[in-house]
Protein backbone atom coordinates (compact mmCIF):
# COMPACT_ATOMS: atom_id res chain seq x y z
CA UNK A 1 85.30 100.26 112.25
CA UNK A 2 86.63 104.00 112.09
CA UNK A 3 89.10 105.63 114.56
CA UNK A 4 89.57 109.43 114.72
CA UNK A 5 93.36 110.80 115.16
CA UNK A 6 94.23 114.17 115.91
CA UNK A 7 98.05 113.28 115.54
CA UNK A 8 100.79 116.22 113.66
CA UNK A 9 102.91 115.42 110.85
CA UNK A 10 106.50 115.60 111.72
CA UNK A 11 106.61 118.84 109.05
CA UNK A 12 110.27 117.98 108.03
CA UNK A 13 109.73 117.71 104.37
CA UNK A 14 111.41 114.44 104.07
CA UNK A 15 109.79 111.21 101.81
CA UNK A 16 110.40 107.72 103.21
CA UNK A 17 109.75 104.56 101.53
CA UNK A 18 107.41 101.95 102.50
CA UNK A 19 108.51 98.62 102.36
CA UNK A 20 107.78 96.32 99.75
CA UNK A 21 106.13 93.00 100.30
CA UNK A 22 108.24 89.88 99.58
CA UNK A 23 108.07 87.69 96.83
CA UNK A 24 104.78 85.30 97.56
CA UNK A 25 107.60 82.52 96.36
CA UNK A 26 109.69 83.51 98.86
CA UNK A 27 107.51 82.73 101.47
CA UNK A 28 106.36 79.26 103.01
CA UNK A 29 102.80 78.38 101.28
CA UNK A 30 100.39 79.55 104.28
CA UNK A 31 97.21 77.27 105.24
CA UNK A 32 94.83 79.68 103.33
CA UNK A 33 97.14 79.35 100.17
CA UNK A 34 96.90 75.33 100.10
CA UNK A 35 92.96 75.78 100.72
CA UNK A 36 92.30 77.87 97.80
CA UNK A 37 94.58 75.68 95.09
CA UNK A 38 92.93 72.64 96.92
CA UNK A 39 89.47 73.95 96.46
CA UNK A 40 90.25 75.01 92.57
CA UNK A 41 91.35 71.65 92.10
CA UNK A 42 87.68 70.15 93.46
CA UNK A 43 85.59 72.50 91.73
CA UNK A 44 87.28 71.14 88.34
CA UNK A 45 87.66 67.41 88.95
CA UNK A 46 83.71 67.60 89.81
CA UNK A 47 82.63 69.68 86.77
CA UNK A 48 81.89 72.75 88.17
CA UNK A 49 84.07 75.06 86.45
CA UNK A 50 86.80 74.53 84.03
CA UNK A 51 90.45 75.36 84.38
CA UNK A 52 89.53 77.83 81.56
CA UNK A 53 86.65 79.19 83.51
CA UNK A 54 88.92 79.37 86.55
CA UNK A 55 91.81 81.22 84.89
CA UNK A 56 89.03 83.82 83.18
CA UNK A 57 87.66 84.66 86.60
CA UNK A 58 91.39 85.22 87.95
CA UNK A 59 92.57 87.24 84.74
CA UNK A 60 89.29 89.02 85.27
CA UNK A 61 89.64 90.02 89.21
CA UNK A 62 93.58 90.87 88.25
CA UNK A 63 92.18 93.36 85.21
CA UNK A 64 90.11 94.96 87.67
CA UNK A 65 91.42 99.34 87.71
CA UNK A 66 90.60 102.38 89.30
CA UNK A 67 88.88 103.66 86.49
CA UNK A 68 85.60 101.73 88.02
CA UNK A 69 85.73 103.45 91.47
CA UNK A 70 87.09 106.61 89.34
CA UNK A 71 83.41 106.88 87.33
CA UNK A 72 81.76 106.48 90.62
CA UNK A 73 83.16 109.27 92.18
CA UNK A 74 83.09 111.56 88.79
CA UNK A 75 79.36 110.80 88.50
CA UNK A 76 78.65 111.82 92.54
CA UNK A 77 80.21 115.02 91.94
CA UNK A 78 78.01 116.23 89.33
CA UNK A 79 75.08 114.74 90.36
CA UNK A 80 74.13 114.81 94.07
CA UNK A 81 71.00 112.88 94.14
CA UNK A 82 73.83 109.35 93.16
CA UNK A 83 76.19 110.89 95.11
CA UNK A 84 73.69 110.53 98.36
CA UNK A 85 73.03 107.12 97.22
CA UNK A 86 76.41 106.42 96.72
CA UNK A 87 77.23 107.33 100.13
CA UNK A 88 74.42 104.98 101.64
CA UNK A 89 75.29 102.22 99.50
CA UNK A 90 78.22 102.14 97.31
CA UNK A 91 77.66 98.22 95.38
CA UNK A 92 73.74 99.38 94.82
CA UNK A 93 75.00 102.94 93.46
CA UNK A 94 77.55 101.06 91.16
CA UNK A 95 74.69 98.65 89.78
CA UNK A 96 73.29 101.40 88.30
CA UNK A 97 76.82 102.51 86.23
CA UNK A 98 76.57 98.73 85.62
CA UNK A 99 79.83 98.10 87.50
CA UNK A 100 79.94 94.59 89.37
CA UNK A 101 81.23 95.88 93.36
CA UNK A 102 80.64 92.67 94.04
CA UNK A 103 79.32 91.07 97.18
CA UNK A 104 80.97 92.33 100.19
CA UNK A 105 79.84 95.56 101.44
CA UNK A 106 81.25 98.43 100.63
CA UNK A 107 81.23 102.21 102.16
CA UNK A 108 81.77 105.76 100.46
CA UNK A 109 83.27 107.73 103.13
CA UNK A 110 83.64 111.49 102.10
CA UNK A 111 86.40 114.22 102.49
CA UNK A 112 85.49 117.86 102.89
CA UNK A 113 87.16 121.00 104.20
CA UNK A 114 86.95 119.50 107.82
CA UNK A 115 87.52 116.18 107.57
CA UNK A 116 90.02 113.69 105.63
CA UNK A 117 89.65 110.25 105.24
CA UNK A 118 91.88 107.41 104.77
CA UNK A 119 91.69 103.78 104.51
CA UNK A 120 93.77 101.02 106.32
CA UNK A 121 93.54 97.25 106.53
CA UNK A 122 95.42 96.21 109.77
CA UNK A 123 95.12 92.69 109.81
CA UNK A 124 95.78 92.07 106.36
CA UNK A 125 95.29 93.47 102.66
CA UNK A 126 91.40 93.91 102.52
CA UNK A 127 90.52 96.34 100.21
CA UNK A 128 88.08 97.04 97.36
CA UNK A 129 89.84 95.43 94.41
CA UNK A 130 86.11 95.44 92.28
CA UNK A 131 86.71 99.11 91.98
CA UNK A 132 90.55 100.10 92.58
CA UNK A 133 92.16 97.08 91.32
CA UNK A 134 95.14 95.43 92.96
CA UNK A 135 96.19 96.33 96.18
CA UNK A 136 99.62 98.09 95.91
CA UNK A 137 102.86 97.26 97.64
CA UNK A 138 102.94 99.48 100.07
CA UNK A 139 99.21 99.39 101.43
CA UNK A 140 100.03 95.49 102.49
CA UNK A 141 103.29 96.49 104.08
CA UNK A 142 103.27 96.17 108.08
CA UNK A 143 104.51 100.15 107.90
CA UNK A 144 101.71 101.10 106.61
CA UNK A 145 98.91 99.10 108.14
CA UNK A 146 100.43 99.56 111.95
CA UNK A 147 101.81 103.14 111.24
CA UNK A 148 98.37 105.06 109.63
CA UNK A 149 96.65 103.97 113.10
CA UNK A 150 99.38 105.89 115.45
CA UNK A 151 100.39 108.36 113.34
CA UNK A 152 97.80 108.94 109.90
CA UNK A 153 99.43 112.85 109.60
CA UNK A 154 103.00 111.60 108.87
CA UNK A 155 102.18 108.52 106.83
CA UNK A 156 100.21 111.11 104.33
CA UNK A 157 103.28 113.66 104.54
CA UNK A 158 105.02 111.12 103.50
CA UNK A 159 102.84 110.69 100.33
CA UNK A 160 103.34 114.40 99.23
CA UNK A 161 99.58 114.97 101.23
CA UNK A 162 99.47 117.85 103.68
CA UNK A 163 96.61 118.05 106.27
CA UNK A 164 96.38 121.39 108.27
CA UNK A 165 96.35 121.00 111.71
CA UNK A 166 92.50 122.47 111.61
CA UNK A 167 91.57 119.24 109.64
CA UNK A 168 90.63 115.74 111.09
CA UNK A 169 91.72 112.64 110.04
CA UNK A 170 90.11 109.43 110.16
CA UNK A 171 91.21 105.86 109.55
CA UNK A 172 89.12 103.28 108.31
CA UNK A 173 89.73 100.07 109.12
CA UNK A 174 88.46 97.32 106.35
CA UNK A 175 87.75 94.25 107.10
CA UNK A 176 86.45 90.82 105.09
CA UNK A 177 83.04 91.64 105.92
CA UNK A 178 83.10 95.44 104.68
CA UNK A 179 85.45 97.13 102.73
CA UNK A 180 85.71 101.46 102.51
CA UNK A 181 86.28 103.81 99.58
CA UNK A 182 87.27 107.67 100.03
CA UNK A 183 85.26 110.43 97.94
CA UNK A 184 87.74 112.79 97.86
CA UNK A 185 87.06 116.23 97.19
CA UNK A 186 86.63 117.42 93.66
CA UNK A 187 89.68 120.21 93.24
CA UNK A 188 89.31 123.71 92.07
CA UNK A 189 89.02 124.57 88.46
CA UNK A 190 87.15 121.02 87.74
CA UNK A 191 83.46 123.24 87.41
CA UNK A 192 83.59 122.82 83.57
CA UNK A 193 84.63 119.81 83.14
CA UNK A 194 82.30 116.65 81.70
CA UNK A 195 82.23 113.00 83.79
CA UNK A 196 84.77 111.57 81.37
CA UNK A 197 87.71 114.37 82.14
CA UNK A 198 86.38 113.97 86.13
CA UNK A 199 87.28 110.38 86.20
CA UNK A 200 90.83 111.31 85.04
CA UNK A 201 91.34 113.58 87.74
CA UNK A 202 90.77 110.66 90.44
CA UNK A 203 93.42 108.36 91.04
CA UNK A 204 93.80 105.06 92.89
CA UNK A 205 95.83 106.45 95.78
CA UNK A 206 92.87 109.41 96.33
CA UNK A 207 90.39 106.97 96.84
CA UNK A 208 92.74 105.05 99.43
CA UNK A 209 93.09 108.51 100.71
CA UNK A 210 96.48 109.04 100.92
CA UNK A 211 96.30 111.54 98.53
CA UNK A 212 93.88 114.34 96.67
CA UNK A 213 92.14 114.21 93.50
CA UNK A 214 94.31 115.71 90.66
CA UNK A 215 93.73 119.13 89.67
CA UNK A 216 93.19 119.95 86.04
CA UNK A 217 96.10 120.59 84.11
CA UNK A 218 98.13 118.03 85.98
């Protein structure tokens, strides 16, 4: 689902840390944890995979970078015909980059001069690792997930991202059945650039949306 806030930014200037998850060894192995070793475990004792095969697909998820999600958005800004198909379906748009979104649904959801977009799992940590890579720290932090709900304008102020009063700001909240990515807008200055230099000027955090695409030069 999406919720619209029309919240201000507290406009002090001031950077605050999010807090960092703690060590997974830290904590007591959860029910979900125990289900997933358990299940590896199966799958190999019957022949279905191998341990190899197992660790491959892990290394492989883990390699995963925003330079996937990164081409996406780089090739929707020069051509609009994949951009419109990228906004009505982002894993069908990617097929055709060959990039592997995977299976769970995933929506483009685009910044312009009126609105801002930023995404937010509040439950947990779902996010689009097929095209971003790893979650970081902060966006599994409680801060984070609870605070961009009540208050979107000073969690981006606090990532160095300004959004004028005029602007709105929506939060997307992912979920395990479908998962967001922002198109942020491409910056000034980009008009003669090629795809390749494009992709450089997105970043992970931009297509999380709590901040803009680089400008050149940067």
């Amino acid at each position: 689902m999406s919720t619209e806030t029309h919240g201000h930014g507290h406009g002090d200037g001031h950077r605050h840390e999010h807090p960092s998850q703690p060590d997974l060894e830290d904590q007591p192995v959860g029910y979900y944890q125990v289900m997933t070793e358990a299940l590896g475990e199966v799958l190999i004792d019957k022949g279905v995979i191998t341990a190899d095969e197992l660790r491959q697909q892990v290394e492989w998820q883990d390699s995963r970078a925003p330079v996937f999600g990164a081409k996406l958005i780089a090739r929707a800004w020069v051509d609009p015909d994949f951009k419109e198909r990228l906004l009505e379906d982002v894993n069908g748009a990617a097929a055709e980059l060959d990039i592997d979104a995977g299976d769970i649904p995933i929506r483009a959801v685009e910044n312009t001069g009126q609105v801002h977009n930023v995404i937010v799992c509040t439950l947990c940590s779902c996010y689009p690792r097929s095209l971003i890579g790893l979650p970081p720290d902060w966006y599994k932090s409680r801060a984070y997930r609870s605070r961009t709900v009540r208050e979107p304008r000073a969690v981006l102020a606090e990532f160095g991202t300004e959004i004028g009063d005029d602007m709105e700001v929506r939060v997307h909240d992912s979920t395990a059945d479908l998962r967001y990515l922002v198109m942020p807008m491409r910056p000034a200055g980009s008009e003669d650039m090629g795809e390749d230099e494009l992709a450089d000027l997105v970043g992970r955090d931009s297509m999380i949306g709590v901040a803009l695409a680089r400008s050149p030069g940067e």
